[in-house]
PDB file of N, CA and C in Angstrom:
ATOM      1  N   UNK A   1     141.404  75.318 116.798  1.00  0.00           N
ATOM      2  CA  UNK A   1     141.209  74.206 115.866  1.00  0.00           C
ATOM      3  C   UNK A   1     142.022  74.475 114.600  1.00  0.00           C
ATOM      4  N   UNK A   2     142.414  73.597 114.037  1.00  0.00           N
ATOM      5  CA  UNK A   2     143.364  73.649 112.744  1.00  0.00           C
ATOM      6  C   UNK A   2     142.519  73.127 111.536  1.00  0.00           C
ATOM      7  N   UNK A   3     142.963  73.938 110.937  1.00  0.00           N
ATOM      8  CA  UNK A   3     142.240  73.460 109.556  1.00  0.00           C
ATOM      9  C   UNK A   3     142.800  72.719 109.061  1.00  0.00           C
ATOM     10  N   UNK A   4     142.057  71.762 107.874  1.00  0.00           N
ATOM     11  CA  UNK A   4     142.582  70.994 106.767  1.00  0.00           C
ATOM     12  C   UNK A   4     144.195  71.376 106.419  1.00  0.00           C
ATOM     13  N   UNK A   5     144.157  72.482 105.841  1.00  0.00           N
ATOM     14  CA  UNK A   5     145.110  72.813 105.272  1.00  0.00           C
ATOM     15  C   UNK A   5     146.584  73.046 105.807  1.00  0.00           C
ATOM     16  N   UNK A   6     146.363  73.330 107.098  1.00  0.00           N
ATOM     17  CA  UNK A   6     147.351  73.358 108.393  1.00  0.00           C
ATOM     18  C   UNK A   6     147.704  71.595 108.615  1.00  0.00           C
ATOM     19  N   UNK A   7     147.022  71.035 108.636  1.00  0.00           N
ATOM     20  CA  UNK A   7     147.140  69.620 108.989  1.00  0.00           C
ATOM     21  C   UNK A   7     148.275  69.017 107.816  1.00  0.00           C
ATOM     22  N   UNK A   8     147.291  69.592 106.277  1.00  0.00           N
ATOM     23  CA  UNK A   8     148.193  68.773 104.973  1.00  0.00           C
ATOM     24  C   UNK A   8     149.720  69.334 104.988  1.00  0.00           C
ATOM     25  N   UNK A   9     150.054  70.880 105.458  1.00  0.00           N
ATOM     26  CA  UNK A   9     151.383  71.320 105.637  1.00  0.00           C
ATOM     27  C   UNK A   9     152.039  70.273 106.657  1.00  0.00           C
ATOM     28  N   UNK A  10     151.339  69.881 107.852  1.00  0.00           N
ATOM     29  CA  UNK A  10     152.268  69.497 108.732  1.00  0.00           C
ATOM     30  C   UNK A  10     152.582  67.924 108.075  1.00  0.00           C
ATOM     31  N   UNK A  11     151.588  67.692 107.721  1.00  0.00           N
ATOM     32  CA  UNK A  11     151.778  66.155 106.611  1.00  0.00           C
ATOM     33  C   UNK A  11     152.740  66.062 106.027  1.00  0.00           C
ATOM     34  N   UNK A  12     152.677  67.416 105.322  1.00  0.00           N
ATOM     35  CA  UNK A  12     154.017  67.273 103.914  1.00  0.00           C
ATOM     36  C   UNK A  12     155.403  67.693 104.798  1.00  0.00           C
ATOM     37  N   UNK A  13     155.128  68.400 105.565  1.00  0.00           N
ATOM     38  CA  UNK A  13     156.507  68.247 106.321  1.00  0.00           C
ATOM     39  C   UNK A  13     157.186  67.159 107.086  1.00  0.00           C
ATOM     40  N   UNK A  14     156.562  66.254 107.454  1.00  0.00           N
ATOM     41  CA  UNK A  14     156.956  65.129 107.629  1.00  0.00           C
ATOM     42  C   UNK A  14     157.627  64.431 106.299  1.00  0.00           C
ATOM     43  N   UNK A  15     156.808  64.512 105.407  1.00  0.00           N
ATOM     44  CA  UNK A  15     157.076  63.479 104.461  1.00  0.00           C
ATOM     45  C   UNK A  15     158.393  64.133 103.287  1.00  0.00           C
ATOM     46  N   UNK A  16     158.942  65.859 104.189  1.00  0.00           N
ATOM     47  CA  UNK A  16     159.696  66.213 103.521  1.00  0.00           C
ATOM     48  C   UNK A  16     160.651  65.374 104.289  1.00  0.00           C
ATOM     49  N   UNK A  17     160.985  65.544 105.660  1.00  0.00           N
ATOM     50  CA  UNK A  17     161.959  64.831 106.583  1.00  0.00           C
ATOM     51  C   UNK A  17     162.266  63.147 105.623  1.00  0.00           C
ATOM     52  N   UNK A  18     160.972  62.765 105.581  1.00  0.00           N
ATOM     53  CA  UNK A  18     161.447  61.054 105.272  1.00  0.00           C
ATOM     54  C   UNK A  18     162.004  61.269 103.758  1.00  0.00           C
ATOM     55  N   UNK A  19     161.865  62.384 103.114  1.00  0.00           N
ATOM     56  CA  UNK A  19     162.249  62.140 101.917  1.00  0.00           C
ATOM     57  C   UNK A  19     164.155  62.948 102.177  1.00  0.00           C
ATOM     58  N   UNK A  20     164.082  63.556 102.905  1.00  0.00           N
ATOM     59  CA  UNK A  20     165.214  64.321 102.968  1.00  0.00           C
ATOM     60  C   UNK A  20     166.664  63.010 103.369  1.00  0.00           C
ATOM     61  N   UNK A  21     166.080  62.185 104.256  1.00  0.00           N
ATOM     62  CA  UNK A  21     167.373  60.988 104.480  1.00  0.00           C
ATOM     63  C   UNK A  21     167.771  60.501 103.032  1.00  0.00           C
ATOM     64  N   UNK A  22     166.776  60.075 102.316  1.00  0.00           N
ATOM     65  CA  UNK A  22     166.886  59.516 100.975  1.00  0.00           C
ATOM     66  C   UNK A  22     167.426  59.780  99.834  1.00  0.00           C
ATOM     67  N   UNK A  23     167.221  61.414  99.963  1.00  0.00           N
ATOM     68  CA  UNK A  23     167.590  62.437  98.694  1.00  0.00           C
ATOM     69  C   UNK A  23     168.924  63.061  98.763  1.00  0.00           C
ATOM     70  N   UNK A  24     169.002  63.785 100.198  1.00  0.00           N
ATOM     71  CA  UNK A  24     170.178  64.773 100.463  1.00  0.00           C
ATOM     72  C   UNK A  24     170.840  63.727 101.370  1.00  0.00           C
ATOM     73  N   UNK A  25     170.686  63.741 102.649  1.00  0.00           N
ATOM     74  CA  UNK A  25     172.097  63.422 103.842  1.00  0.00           C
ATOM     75  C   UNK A  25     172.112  62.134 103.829  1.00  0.00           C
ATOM     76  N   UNK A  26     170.980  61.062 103.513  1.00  0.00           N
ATOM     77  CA  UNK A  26     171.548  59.479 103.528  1.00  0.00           C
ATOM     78  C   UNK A  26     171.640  58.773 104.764  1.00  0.00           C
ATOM     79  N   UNK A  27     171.682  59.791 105.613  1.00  0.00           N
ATOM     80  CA  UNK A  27     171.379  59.465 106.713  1.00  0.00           C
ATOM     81  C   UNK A  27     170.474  60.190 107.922  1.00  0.00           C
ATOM     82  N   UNK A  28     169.921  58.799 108.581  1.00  0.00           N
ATOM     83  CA  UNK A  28     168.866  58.966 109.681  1.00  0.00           C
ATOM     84  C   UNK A  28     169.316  60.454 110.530  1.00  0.00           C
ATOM     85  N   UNK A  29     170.236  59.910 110.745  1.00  0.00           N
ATOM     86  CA  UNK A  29     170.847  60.624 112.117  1.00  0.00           C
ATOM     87  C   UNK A  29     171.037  62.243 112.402  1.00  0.00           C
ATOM     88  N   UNK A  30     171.424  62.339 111.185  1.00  0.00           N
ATOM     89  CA  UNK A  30     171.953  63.646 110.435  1.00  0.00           C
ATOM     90  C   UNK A  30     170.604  64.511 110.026  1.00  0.00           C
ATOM     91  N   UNK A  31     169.667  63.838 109.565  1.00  0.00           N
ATOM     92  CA  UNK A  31     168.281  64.510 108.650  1.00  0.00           C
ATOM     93  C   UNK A  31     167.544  64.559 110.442  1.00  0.00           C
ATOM     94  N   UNK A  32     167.660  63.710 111.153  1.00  0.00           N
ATOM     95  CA  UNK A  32     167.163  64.157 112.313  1.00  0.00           C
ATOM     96  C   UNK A  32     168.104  65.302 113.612  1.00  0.00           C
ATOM     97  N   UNK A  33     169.001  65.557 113.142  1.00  0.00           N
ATOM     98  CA  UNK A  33     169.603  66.648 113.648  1.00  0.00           C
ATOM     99  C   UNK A  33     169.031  68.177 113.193  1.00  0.00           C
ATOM    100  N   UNK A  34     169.114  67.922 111.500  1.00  0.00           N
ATOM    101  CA  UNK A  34     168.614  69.006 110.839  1.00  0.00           C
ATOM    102  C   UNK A  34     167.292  69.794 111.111  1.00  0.00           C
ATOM    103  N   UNK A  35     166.704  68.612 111.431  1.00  0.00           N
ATOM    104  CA  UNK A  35     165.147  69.161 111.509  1.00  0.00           C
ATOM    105  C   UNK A  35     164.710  68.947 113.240  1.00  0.00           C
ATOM    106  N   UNK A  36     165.592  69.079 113.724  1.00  0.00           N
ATOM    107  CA  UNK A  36     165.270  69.146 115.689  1.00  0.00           C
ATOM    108  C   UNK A  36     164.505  67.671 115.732  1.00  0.00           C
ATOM    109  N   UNK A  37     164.186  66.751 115.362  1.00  0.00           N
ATOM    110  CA  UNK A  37     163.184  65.870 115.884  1.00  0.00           C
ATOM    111  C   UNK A  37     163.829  64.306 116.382  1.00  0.00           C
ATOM    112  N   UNK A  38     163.475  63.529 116.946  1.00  0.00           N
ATOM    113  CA  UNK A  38     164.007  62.135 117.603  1.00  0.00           C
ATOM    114  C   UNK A  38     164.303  61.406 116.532  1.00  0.00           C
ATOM    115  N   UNK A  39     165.169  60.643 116.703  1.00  0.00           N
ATOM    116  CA  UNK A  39     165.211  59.106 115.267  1.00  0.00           C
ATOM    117  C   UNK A  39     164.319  58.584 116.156  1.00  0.00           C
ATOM    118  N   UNK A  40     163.238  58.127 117.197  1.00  0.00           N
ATOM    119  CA  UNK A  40     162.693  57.265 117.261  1.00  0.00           C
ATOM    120  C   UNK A  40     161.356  57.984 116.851  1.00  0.00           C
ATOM    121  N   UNK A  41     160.969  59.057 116.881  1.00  0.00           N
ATOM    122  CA  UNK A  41     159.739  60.283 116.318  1.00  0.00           C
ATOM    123  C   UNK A  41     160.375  59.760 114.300  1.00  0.00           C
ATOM    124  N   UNK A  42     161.132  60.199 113.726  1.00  0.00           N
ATOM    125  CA  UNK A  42     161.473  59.716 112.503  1.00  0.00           C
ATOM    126  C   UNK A  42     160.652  58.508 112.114  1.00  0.00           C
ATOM    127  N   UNK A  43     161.254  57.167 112.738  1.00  0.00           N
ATOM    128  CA  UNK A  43     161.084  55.962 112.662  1.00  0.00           C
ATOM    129  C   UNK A  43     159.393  55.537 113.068  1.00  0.00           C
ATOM    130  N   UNK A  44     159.165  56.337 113.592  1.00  0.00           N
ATOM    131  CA  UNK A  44     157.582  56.519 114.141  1.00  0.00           C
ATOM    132  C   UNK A  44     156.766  56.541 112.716  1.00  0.00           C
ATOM    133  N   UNK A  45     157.266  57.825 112.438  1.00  0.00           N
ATOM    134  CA  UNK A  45     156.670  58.532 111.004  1.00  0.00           C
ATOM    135  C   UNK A  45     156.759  57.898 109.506  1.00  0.00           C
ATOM    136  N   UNK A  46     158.082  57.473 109.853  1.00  0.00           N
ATOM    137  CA  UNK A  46     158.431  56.176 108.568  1.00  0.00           C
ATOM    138  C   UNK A  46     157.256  55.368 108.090  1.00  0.00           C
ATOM    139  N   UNK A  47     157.130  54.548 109.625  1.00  0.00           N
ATOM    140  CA  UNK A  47     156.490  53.166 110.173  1.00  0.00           C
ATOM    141  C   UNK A  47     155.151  53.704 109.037  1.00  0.00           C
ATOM    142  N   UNK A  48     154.416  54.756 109.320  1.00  0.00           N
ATOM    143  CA  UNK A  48     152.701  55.129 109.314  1.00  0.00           C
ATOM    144  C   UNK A  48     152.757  55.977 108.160  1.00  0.00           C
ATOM    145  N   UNK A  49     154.061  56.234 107.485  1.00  0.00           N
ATOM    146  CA  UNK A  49     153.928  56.598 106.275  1.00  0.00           C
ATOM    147  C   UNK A  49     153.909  55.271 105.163  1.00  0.00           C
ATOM    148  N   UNK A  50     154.530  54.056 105.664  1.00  0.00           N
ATOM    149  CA  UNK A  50     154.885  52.986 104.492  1.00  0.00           C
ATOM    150  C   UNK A  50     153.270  52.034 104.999  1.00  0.00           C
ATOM    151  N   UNK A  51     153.090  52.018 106.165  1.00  0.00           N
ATOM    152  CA  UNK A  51     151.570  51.488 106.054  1.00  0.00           C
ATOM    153  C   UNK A  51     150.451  52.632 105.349  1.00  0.00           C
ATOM    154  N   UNK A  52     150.573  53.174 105.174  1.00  0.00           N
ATOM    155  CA  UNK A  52     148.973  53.811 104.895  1.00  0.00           C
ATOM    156  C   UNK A  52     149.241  55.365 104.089  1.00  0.00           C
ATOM    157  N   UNK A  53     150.669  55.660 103.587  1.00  0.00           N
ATOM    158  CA  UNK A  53     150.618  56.911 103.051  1.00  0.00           C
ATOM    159  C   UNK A  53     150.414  58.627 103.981  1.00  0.00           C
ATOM    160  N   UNK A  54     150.387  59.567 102.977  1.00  0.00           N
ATOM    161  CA  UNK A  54     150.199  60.909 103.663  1.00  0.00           C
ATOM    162  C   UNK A  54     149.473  60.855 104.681  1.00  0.00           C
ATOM    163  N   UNK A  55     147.963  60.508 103.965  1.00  0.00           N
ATOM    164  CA  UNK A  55     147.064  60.329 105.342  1.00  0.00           C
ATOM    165  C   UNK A  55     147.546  59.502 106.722  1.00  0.00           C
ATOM    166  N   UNK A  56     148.267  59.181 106.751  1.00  0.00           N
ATOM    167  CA  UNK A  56     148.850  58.776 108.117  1.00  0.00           C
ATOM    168  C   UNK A  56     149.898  59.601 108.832  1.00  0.00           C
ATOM    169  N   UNK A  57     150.580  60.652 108.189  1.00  0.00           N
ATOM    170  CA  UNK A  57     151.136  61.461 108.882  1.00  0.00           C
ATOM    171  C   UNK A  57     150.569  62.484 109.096  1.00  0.00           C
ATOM    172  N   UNK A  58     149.392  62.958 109.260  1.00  0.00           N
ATOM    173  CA  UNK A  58     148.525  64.189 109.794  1.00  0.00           C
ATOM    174  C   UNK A  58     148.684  63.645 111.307  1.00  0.00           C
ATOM    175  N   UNK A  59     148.156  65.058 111.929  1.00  0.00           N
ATOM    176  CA  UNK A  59     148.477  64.840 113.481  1.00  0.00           C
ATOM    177  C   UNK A  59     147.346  64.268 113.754  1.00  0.00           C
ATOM    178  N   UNK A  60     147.293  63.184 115.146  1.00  0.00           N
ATOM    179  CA  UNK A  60     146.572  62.447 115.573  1.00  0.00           C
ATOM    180  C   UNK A  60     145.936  62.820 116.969  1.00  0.00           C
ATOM    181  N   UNK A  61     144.915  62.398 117.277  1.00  0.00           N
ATOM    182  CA  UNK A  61     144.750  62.783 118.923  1.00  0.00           C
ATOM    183  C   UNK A  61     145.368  62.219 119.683  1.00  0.00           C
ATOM    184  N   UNK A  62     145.812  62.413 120.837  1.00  0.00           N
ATOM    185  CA  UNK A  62     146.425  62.588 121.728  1.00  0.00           C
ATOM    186  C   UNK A  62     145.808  61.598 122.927  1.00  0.00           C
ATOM    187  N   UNK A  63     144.017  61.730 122.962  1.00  0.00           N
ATOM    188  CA  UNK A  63     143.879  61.592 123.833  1.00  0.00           C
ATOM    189  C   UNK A  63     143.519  59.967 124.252  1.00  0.00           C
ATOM    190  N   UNK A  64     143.947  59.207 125.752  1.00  0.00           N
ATOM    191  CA  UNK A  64     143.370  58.081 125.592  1.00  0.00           C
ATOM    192  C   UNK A  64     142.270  57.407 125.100  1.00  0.00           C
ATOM    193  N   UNK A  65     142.658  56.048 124.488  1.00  0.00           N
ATOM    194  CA  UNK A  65     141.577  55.159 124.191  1.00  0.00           C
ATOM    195  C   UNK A  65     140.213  54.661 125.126  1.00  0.00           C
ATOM    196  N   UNK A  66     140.837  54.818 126.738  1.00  0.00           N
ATOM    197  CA  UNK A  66     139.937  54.229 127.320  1.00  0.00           C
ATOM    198  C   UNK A  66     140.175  54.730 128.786  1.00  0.00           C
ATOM    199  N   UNK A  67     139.474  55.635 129.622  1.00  0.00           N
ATOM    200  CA  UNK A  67     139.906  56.267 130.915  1.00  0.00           C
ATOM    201  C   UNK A  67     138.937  55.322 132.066  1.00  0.00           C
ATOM    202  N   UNK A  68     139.559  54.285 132.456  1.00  0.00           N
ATOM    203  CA  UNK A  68     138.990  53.479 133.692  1.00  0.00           C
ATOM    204  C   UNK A  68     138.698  54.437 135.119  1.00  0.00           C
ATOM    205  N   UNK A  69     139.398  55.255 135.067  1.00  0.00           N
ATOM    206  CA  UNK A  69     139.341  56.109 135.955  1.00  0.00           C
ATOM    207  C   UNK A  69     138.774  57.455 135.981  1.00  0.00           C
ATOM    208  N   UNK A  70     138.273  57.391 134.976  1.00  0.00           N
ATOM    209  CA  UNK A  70     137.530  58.919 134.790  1.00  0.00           C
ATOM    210  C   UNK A  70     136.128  58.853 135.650  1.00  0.00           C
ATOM    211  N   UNK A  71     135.630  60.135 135.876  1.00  0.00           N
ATOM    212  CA  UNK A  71     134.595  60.188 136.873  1.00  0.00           C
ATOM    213  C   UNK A  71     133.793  60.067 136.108  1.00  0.00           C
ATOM    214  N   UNK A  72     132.504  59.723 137.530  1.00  0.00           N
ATOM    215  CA  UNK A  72     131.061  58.959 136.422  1.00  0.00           C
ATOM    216  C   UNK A  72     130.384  60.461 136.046  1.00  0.00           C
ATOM    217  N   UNK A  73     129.468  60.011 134.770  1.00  0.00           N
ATOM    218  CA  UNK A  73     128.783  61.285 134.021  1.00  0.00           C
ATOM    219  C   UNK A  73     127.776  61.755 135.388  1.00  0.00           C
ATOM    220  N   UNK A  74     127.209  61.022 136.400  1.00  0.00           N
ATOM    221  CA  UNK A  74     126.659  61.349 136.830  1.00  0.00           C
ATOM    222  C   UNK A  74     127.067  62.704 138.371  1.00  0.00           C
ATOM    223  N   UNK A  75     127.924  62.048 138.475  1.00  0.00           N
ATOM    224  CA  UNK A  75     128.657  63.056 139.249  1.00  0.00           C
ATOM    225  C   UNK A  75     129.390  64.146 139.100  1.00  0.00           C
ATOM    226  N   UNK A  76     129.895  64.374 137.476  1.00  0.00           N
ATOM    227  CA  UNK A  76     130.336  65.366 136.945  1.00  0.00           C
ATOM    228  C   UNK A  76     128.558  66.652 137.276  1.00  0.00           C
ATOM    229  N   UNK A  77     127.956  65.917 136.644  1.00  0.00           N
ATOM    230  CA  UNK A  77     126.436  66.368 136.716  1.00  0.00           C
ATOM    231  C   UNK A  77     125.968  66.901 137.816  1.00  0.00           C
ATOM    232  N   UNK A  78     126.751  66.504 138.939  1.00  0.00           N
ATOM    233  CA  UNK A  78     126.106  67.013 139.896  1.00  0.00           C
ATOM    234  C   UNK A  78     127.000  68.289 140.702  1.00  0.00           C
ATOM    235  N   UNK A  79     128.239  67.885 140.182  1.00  0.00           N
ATOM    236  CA  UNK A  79     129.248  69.028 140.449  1.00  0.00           C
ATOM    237  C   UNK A  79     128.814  70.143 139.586  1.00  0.00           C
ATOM    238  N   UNK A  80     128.470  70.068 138.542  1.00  0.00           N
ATOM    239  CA  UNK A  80     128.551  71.397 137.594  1.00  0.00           C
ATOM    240  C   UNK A  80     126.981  72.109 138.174  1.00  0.00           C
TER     241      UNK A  80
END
């Protein structure tokens, strides 16, 4: 598990990337070379930084919204 504080680093590192096109290289392309990551991962991060700030670039779960296919509680229950 990650703490708070692990989370706000990975935050601000994002929000160093979006600040880095702006400040230093000017460009997308280039600031995403620098830092190993996708222009469409960039543009991702942009998007959820200009809606909602820092708090939107902390890492998110992963896991689906809704598993139609997941097994019933009752049968997990009976396996274990």
């Amino acid at each position: 598990m990650m703490t708070e504080r692990e989370l706000s680093r990975r935050a601000r590192h994002r929000l160093a990337t979006l600040r880095h096109v702006e400040e230093v290289s000017g460009s997308v392309a280039a600031t995403c070379r620098y830092y190993g990551i996708s222009r469409q991962c960039y543009y991702i991060w942009l998007r959820r930084y200009e809606a909602e700030g820092l708090e939107r670039l902390k890492d998110r779960s992963s896991a689906p919204h809704h598993t139609p296919h997941a097994t019933k509680a009752d049968v997990v229950e009976k396996i274990l």
